[in-house]
Protein backbone atom coordinates (compact mmCIF):
# COMPACT_ATOMS: atom_id res chain seq x y z
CA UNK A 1 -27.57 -26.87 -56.35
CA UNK A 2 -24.86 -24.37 -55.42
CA UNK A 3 -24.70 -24.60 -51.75
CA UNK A 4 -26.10 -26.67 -48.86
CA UNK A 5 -26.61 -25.72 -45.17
CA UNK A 6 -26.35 -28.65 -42.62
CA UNK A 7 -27.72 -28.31 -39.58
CA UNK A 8 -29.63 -29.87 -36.56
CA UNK A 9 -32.77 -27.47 -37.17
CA UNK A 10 -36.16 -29.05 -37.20
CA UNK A 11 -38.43 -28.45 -40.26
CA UNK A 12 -37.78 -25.09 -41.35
CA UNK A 13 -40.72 -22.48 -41.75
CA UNK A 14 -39.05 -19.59 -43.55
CA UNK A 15 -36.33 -18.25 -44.51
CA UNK A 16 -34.73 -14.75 -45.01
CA UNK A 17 -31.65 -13.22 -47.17
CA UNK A 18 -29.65 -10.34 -45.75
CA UNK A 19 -29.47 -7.42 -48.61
CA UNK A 20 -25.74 -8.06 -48.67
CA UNK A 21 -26.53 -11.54 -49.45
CA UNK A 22 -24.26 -13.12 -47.23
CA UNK A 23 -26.20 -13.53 -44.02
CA UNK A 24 -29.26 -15.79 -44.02
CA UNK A 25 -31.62 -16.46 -41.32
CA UNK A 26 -33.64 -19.83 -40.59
CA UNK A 27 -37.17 -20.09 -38.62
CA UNK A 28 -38.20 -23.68 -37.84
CA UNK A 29 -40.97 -25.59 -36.54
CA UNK A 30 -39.89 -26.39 -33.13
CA UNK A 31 -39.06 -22.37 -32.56
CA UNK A 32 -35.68 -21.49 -33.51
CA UNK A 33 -33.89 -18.96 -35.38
CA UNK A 34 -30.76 -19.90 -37.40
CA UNK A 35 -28.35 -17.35 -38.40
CA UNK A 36 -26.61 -18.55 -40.75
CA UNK A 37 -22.67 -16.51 -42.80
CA UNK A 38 -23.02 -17.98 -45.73
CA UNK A 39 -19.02 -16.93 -46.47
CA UNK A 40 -17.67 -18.43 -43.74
CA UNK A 41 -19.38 -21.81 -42.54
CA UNK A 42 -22.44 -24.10 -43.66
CA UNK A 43 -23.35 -24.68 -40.66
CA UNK A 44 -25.21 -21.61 -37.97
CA UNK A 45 -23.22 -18.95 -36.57
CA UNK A 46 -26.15 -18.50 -33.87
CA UNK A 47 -29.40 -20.46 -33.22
CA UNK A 48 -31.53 -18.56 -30.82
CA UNK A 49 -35.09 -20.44 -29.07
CA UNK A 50 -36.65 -17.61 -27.39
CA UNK A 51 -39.80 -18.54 -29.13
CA UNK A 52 -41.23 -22.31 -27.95
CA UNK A 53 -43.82 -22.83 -30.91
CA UNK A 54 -43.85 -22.76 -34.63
CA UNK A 55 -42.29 -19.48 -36.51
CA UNK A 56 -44.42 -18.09 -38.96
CA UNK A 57 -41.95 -15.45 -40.55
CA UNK A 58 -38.74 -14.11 -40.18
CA UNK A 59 -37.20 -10.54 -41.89
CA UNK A 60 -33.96 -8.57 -41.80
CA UNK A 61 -35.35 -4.61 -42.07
CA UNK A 62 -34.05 -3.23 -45.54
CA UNK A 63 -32.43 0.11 -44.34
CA UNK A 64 -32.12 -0.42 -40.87
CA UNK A 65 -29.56 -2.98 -38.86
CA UNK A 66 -32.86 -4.69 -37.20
CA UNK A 67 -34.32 -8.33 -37.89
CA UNK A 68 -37.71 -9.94 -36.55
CA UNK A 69 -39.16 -13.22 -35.56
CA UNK A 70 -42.77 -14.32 -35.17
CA UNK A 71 -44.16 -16.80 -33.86
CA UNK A 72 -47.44 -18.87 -34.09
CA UNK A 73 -48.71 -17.61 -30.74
CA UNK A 74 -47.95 -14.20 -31.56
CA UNK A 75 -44.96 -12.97 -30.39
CA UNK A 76 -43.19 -10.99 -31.85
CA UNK A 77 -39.41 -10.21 -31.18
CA UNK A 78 -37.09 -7.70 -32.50
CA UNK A 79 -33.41 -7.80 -32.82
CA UNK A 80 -30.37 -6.00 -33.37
CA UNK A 81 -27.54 -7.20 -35.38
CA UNK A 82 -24.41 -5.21 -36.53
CA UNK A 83 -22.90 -7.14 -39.46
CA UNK A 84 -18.73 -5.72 -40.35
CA UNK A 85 -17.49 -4.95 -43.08
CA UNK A 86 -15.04 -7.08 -42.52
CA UNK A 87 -16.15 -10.97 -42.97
CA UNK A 88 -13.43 -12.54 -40.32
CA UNK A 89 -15.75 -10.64 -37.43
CA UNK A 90 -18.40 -12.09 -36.37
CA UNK A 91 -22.01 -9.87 -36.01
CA UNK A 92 -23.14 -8.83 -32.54
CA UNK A 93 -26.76 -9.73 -32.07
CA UNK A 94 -28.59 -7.95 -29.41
CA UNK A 95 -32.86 -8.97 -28.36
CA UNK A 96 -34.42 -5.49 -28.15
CA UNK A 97 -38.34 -6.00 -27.70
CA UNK A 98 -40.05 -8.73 -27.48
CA UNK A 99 -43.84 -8.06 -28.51
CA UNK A 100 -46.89 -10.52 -27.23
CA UNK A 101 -50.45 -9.44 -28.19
CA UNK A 102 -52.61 -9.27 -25.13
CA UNK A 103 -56.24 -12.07 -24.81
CA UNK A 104 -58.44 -9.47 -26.48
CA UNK A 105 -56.25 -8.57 -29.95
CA UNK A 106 -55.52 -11.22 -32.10
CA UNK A 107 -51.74 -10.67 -34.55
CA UNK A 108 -53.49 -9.79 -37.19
CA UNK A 109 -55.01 -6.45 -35.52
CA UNK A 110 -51.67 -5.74 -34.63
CA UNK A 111 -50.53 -5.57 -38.49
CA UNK A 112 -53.79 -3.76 -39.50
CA UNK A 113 -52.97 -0.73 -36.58
């Protein structure tokens, strides 16, 4: 083991490595999303609950500054972080969209669209 990550997060569901490889992010059972810089702390720089049930998958966007959470039920948000070059500054996360399928379309017609 190289590193550990302590936190207060509930069973965690999946997990997702920034490109640069220093920014990882956490989805858990109980709903949350862990940021976690890797450089600077073990512990989260930012735990966000805008979900309230499991997280099925979380994914930082290979070209583009953009990460996504989805949950169980559905919903699906979008985010926008700007990560510095500099490590000492901390990234600005912004909630863009949030995305909930409607009673008639399940998530998986969503991905098939």
């Amino acid at each position: 083991m190289i590193r550990k990550f302590v936190s207060n997060l509930n069973t965690i569901t999946h997990i997702s490595l920034h490109k640069n490889g220093e920014n990882l992010l956490a989805g858990t059972k109980d709903g949350n999303v862990a940021w976690f810089q890797m450089e600077m702390s073990d512990k989260p720089f930012k735990s966000m609950d805008y979900h309230g049930d499991k997280i099925r998958s979380v994914e930082f966007h290979q070209s583009y500054p953009l990460f996504l959470s989805c949950s169980r039920n559905g919903k699906l948000l979008v985010y926008h972080a700007t990560l510095n070059d500099d490590t000492l500054r901390d990234p600005v996360i912004v909630p863009l969209k949030s995305l909930k399928p409607n009673g008639e379309t399940s998530i998986f017609n969503l991905f098939l669209l």
